[in-house]
Protein backbone atom coordinates (compact mmCIF):
# COMPACT_ATOMS: atom_id res chain seq x y z
CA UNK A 1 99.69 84.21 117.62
CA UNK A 2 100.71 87.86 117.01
CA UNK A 3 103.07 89.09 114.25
CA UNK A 4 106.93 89.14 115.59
CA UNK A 5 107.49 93.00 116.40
CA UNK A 6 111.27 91.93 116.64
CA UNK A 7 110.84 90.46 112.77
CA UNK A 8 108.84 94.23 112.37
CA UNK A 9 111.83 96.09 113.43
CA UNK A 10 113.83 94.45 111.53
CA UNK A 11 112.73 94.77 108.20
CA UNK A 12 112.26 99.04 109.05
CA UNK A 13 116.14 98.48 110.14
CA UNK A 14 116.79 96.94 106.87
CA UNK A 15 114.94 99.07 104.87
CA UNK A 16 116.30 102.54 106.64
CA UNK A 17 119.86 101.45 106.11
CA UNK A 18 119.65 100.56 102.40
CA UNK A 19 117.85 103.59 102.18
CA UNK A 20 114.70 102.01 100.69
CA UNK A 21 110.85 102.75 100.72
CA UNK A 22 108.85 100.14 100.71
CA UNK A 23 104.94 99.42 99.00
CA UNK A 24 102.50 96.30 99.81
CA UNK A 25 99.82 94.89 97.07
CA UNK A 26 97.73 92.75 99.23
CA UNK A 27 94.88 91.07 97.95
CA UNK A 28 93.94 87.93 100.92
CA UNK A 29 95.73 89.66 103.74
CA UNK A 30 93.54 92.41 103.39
CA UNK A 31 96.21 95.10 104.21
CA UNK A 32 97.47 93.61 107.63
CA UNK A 33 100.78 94.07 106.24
CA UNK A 34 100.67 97.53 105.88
CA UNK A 35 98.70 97.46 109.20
CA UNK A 36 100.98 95.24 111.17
CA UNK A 37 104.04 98.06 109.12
CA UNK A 38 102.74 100.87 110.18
CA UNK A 39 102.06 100.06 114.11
CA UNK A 40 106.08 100.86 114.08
CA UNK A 41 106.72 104.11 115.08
CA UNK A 42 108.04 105.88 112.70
CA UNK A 43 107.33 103.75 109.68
CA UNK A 44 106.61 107.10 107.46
CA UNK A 45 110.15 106.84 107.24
CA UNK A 46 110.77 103.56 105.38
CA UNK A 47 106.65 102.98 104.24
CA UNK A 48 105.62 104.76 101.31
CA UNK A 49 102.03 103.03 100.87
CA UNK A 50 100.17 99.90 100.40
CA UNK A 51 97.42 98.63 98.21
CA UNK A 52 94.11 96.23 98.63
CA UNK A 53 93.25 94.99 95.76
CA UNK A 54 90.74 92.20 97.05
CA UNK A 55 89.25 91.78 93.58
CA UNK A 56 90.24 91.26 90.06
CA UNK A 57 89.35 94.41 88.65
CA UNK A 58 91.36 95.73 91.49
CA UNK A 59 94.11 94.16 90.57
CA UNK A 60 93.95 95.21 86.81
CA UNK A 61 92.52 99.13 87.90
CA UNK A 62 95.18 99.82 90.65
CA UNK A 63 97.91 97.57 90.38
CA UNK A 64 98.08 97.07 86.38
CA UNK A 65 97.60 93.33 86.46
CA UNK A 66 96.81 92.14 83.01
CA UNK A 67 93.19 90.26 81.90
CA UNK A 68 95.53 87.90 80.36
CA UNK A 69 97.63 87.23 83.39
CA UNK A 70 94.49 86.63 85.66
CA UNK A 71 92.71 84.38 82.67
CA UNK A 72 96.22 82.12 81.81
CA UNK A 73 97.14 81.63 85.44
CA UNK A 74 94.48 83.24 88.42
CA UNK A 75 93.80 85.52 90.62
CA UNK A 76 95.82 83.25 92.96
CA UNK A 77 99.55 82.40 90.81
CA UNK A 78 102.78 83.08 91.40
CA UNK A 79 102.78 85.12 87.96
CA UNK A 80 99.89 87.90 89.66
CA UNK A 81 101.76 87.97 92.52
CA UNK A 82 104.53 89.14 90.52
CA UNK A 83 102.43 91.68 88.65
CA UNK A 84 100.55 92.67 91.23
CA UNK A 85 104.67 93.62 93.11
CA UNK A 86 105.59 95.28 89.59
CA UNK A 87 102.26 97.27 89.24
CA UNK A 88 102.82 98.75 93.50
CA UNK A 89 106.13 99.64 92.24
CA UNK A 90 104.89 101.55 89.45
CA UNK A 91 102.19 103.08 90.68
CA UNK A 92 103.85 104.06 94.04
CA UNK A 93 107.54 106.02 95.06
CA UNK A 94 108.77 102.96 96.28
CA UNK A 95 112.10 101.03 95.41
CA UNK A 96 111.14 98.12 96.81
CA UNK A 97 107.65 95.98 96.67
CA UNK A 98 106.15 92.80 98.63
CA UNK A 99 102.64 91.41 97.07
CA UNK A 100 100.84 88.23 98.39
CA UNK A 101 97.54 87.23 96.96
CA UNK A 102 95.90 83.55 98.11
CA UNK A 103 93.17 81.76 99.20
CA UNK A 104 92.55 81.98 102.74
CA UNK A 105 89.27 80.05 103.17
CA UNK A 106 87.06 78.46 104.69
CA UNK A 107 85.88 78.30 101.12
CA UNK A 108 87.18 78.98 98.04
CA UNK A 109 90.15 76.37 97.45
CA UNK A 110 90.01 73.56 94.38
CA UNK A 111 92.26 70.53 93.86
CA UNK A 112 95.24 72.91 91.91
CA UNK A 113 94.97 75.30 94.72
CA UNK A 114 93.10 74.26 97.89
CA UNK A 115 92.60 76.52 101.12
CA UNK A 116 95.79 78.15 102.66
CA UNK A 117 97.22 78.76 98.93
CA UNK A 118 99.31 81.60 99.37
CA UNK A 119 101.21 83.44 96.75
CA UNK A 120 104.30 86.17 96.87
CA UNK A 121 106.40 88.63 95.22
CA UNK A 122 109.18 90.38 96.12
CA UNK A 123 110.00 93.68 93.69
CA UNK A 124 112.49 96.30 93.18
CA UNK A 125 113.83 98.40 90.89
CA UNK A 126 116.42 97.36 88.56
CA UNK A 127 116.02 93.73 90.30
CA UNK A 128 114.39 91.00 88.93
CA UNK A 129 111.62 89.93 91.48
CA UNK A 130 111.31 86.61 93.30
CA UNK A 131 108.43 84.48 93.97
CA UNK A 132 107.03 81.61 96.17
CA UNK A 133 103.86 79.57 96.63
CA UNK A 134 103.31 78.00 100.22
CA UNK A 135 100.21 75.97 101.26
CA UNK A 136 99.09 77.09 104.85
CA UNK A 137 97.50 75.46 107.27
CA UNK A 138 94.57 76.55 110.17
CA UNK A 139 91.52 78.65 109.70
CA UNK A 140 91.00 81.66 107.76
CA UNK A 141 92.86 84.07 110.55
CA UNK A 142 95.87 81.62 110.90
CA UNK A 143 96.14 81.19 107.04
CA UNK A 144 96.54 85.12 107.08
CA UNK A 145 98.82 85.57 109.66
CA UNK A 146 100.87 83.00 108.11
CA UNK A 147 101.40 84.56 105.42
CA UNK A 148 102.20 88.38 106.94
CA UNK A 149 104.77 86.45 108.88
CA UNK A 150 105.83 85.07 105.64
CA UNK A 151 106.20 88.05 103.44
CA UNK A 152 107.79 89.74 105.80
CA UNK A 153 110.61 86.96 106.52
CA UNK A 154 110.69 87.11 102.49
CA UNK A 155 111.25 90.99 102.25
CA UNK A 156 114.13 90.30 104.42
CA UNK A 157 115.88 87.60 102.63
CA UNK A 158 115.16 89.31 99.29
CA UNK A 159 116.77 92.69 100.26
CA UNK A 160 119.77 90.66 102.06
CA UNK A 161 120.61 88.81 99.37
């Protein structure tokens, strides 16, 4: 299952026309958003940058996620997520800011949060972000590409709101 180039174009024609630049925090994903992004031609033009923060120190060194935020709620939570979109934000040139952090197995998963927990943000200035939780199903791969798919689809629906 590839990533929907037509949902790719999209979101650059979105983002060129409200004159946005957009940053990723991915922690799960492992940076296949920016990856899948930046196969566009001409992404440089709506793309500022994105960030892997895999780990929790990571999350706190690059992306400003608190120890308390981690500790209260997880590496995988709707509330990092949400810090994890604020932090790419501040620590990048970009307006606007998707962030998805989960657990994308084989291992990994408890009862709260079991394999194909996926978290994400959407962040922009002067906006008050948005979050979701979704439960994926498949392997480790599918789980992922889920959720590129999904944080894509929820870029869109957060900027055309």
């Amino acid at each position: 299952m590839e990533i929907d180039i037509l949902l790719i174009r999209e979101v650059s024609h979105t983002l060129k026309r409200q004159g946005l630049m957009l940053t990723t925090a991915e922690s799960c994903t492992g940076g296949w958003v920016a990856q899948v992004i930046t196969s566009v031609a001409g992404s440089s033009e709506w793309f500022e940058r994105g960030f892997v923060a895999y780990t929790n120190l990571a999350k706190r060194e690059m992306l400003g996620v608190s120890t308390t935020t981690l500790s209260r709620y997880g590496a995988v939570s709707e509330q990092t997520a949400r810090a994890m979109a604020e932090g790419a934000l501040t620590h990048s040139h970009a307006q606007v800011a998707l962030a998805i952090t989960g657990i994308a197995g084989p291992s990994g998963g408890t009862p709260e949060k079991p394999v194909g927990t996926v978290c994400f943000a959407w962040a922009a200035k002067k906006r008050e972000p948005v979050t979701a939780r979704h439960l994926f199903t498949g392997d480790r791969e599918s789980v992922r590409r889920q959720s590129v798919t999904k944080a894509l689809q929820g870029l869109l629906e957060y900027l055309n709101v």
